[in-house]
Protein backbone atom coordinates (compact mmCIF):
# COMPACT_ATOMS: atom_id res chain seq x y z
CA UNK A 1 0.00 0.00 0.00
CA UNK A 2 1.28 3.40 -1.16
CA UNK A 3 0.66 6.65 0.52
CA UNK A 4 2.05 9.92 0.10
CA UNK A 5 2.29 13.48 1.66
CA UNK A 6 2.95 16.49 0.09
CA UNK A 7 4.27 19.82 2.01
CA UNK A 8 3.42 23.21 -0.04
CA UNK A 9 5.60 25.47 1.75
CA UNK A 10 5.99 29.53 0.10
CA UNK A 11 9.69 28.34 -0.64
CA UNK A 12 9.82 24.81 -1.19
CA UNK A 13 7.69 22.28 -1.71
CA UNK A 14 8.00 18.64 -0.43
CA UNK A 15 6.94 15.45 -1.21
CA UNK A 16 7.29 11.60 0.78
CA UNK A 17 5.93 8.84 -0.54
CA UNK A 18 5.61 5.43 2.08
CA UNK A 19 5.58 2.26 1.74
CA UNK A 20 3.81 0.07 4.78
CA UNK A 21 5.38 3.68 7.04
CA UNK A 22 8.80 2.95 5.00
CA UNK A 23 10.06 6.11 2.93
CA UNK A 24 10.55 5.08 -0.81
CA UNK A 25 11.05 8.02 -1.84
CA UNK A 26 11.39 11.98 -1.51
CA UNK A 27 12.05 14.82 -3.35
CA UNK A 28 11.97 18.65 -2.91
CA UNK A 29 11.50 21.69 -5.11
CA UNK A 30 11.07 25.34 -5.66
CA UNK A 31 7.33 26.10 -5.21
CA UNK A 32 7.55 29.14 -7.53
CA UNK A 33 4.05 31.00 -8.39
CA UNK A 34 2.05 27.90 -9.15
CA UNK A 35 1.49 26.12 -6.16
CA UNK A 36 -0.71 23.40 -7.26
CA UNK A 37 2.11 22.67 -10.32
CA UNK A 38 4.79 22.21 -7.70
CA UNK A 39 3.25 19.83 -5.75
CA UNK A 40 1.55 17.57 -8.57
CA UNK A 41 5.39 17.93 -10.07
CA UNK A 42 6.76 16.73 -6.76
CA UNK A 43 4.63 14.10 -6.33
CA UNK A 44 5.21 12.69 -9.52
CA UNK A 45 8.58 12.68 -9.53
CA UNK A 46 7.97 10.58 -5.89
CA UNK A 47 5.60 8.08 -7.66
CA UNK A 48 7.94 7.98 -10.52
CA UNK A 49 10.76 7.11 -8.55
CA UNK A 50 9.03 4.20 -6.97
CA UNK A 51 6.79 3.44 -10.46
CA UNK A 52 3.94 3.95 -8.72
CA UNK A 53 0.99 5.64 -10.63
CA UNK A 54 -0.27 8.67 -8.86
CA UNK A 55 -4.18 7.14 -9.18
CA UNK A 56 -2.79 3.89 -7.18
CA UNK A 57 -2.27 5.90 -3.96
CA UNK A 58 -4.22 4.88 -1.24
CA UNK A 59 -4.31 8.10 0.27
CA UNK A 60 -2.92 11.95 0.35
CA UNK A 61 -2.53 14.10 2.35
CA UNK A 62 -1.38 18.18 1.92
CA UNK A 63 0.04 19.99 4.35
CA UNK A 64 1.57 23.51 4.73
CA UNK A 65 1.10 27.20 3.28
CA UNK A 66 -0.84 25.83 -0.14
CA UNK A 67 -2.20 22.84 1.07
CA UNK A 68 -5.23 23.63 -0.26
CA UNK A 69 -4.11 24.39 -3.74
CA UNK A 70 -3.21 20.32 -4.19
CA UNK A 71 -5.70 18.18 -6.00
CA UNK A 72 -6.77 14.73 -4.73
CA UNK A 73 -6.28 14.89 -1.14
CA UNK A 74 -7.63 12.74 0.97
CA UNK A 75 -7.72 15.00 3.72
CA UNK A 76 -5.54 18.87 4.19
CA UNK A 77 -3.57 18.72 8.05
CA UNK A 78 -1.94 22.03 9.41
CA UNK A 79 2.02 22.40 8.93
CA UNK A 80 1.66 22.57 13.12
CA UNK A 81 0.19 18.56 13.48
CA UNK A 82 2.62 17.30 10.41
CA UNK A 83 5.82 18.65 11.69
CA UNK A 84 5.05 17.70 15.46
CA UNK A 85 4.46 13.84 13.53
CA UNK A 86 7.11 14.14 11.58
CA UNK A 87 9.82 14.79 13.90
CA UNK A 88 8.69 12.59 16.65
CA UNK A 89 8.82 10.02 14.26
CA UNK A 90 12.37 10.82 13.08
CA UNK A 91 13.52 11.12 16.33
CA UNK A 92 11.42 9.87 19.47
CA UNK A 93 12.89 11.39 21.97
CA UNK A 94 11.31 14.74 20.04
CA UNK A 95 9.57 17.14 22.99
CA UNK A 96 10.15 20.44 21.50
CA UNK A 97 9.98 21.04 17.63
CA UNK A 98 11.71 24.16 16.21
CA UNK A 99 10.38 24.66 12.56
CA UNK A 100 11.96 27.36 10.34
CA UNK A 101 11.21 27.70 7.08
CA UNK A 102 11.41 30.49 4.31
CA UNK A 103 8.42 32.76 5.79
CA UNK A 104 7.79 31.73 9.20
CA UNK A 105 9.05 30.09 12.14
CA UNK A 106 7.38 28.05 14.96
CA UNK A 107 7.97 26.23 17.91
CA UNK A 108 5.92 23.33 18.57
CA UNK A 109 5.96 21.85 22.60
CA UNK A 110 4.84 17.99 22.24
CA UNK A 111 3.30 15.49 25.26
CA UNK A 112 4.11 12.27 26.23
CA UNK A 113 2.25 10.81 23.25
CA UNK A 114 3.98 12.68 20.59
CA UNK A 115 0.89 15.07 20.09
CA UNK A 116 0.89 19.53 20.23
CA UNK A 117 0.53 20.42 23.60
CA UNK A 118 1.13 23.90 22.88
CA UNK A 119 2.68 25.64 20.20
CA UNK A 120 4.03 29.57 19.35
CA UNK A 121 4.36 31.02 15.44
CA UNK A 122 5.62 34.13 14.00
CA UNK A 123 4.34 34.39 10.61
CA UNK A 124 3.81 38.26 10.70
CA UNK A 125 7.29 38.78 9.19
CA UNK A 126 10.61 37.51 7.92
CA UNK A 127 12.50 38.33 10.99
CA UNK A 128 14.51 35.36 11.63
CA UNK A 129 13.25 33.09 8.79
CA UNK A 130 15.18 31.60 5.79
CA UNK A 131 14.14 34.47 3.92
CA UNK A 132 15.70 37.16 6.19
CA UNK A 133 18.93 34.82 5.97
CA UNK A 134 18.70 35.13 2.10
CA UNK A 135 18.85 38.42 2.15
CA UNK A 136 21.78 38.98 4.36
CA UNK A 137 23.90 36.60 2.39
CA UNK A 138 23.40 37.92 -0.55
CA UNK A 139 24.16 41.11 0.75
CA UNK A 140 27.53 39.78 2.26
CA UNK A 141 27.74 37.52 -1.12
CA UNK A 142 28.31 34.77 0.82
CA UNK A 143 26.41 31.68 -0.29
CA UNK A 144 24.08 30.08 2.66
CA UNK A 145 25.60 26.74 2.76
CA UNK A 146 28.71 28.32 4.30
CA UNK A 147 26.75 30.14 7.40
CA UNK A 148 28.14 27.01 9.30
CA UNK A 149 31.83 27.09 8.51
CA UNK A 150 32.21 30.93 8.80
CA UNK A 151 30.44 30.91 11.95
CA UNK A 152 33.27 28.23 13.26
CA UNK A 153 35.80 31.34 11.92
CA UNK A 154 34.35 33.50 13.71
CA UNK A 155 36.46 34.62 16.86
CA UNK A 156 33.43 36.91 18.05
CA UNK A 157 30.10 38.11 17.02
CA UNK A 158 28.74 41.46 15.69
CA UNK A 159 26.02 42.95 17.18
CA UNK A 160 23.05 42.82 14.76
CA UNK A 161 20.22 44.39 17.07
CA UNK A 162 16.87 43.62 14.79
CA UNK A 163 16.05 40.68 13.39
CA UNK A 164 13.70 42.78 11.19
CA UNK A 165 14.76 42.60 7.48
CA UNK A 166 15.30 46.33 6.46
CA UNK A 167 17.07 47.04 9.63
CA UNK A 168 19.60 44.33 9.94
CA UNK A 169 20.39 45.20 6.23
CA UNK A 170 21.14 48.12 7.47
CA UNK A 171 23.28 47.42 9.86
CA UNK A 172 25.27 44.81 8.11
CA UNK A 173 26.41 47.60 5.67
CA UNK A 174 27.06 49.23 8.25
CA UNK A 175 29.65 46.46 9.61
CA UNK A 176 30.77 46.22 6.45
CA UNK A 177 31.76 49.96 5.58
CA UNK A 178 33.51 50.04 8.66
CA UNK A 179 35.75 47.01 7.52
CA UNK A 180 34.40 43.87 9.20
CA UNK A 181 34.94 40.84 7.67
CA UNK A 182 31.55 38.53 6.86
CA UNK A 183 32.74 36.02 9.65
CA UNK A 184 31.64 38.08 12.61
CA UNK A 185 28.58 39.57 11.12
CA UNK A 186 27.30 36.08 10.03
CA UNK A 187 27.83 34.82 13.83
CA UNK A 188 25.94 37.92 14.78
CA UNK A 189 22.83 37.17 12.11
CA UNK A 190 23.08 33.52 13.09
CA UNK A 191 22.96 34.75 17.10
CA UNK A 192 19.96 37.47 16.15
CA UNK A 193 18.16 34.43 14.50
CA UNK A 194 18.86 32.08 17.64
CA UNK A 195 17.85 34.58 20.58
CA UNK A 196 14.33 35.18 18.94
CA UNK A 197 13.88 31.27 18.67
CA UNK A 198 14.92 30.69 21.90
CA UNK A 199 12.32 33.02 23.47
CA UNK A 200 9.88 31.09 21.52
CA UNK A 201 10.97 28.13 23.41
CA UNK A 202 10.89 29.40 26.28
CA UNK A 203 7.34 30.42 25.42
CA UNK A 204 6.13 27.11 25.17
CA UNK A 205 8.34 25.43 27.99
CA UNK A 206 11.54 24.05 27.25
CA UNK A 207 11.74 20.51 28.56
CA UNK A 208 13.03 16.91 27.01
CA UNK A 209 14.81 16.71 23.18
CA UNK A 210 14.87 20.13 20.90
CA UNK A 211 14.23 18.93 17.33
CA UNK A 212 14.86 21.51 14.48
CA UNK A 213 12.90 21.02 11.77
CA UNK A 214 12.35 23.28 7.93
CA UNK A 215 15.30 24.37 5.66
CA UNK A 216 16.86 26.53 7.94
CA UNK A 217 17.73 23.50 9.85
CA UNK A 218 20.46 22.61 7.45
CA UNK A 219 22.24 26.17 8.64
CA UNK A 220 24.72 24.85 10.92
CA UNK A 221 25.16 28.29 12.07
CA UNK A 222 21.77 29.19 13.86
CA UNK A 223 21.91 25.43 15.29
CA UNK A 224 24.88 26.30 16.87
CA UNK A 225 24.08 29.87 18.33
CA UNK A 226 20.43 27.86 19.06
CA UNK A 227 22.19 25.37 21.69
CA UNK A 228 24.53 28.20 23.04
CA UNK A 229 20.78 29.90 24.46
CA UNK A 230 18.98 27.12 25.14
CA UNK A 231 22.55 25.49 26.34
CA UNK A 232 21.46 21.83 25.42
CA UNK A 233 21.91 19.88 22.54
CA UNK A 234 19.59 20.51 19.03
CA UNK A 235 19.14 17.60 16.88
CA UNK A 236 18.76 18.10 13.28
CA UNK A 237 18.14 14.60 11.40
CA UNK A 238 19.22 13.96 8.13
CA UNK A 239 15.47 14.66 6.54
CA UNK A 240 14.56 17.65 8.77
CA UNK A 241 13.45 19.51 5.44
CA UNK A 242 10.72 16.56 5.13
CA UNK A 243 9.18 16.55 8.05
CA UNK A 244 6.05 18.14 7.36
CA UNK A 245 5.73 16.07 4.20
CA UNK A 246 6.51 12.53 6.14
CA UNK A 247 3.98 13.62 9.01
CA UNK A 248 1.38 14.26 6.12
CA UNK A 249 2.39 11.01 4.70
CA UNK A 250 1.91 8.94 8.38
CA UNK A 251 -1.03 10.68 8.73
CA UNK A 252 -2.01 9.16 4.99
CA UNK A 253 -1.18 5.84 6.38
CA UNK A 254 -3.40 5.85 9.26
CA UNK A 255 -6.01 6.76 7.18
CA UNK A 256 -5.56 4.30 4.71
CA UNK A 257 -5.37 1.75 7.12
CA UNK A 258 -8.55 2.70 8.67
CA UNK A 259 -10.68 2.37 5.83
CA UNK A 260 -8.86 -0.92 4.72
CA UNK A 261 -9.40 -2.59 8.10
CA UNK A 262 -13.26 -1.40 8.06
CA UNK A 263 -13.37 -3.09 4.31
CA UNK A 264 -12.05 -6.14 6.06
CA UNK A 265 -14.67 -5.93 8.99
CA UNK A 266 -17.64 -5.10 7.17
CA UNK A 267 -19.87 -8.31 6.87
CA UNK A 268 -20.77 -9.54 3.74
């Protein structure tokens, strides 16, 4: 039985296709201006992968910012429910899930069961999202995967004091007329990002494993300033940037299962 889930996020989109709960396959994309293209491209590169037809699904499920732009769900499930799912699943020791993605971030505080006990979201801005990190590397021209290393350089931090987009630009050139290298400043972005997701944490309750979850997960460089404030160790598993789209696709597999078990129990 195949079952998919599909994450329409405003910078990527994701998709995870499973297999009896076993990932056969994955792939992730620009969502550019058509949402519902993305994700039907997504998922059939997923199906394709596993030749699998997307009409022999046994059920799909959408999650995130156009979730409800994606045709033939079975059923549409906030990012909040699939990214708690998701990372408890990847790692079960999950009790506090720190999503950041290209528009938003979150912070998602689980129970003993796995499920949203409580939960915090800024999605009023870009301050401290993968876009406001965009912007500040292209303005240093330094390309995003090297946050990590540059923030191991770094001997101390800049002080960036606004996480707001327009005003940290500012102050980066700034730092930069006045001769400061890009190591420092990208500490002090990486630090700016960090202290406004730790006081989302703290929101919540900080308490048991911190999962990070969404692109910015794969910038080593706000995981690192992240521990340093919450001084305890942040996992980041290898398919972080999926885990809205594999809780969408465990949630697909419940419900698949469901209906197939009632087929089994209905008398004839």
């Amino acid at each position: 039985m195949f079952v998919a889930g599909v994450d329409v996020g405003s910078t990527t989109t994701k998709a995870v296709l499973l297999s009896d709960r076993n990932c056969v396959a994955r792939h992730a994309m620009p969502t550019g201006v058509d949402l519902a293209a993305a994700a039907d491209e997504c998922l059939r590169i997923v199906c394709g992968a596993a030749g699998v037809g997307h009409d022999n699904l046994a059920a799909l499920v959408a999650t995130g910012y156009g979730r409800d732009r994606v045709t033939g769900v079975a059923r549409t499930v906030t990012e909040i429910t699939c990214h708690a799912r998701g990372a408890r699943a990847l790692v079960p020791s999950a009790r506090v899930v720190v999503d950041v993605g290209g528009q938003d971030s979150k912070v998602i505080r689980l129970d003993d069961d796995g499920m949203v006990a409580d939960f915090v979201m800024n999605d009023k801005c870009a301050a401290g999202t993968g876009r406001f990190l965009e912007v500040m590397a292209a303005r240093l021209n330094v390309p995003l995967e090297e946050f990590g290393m540059r923030w191991r350089k770094a001997k101390e931090a800049a002080r960036i004091s606004s996480t707001c987009t327009v005003f940290a630009e500012s102050e980066v050139i700034s730092l930069l007329s006045r001769g400061v290298v890009p190591e420092p400043i990208i500490k002090g972005l990486c630090d700016a990002v960090a202290d406004r997701l730790a006081g989302m944490v703290h929101r919540v309750g900080l308490g048991g494993g911190v999962v990070m979850t969404g692109g910015v997960s794969r910038n080593d460089g706000v995981r690192r300033s992240l521990e340093e404030r919450l001084s305890c160790r942040v996992t980041v598993p290898e398919e972080a940037q999926f885990a809205g789209a594999y809780g969408a696709a465990l949630i697909a597999f419940e419900m698949a299962s469901y209906v197939l078990s009632s087929q089994v129990r209905r008398p004839k």
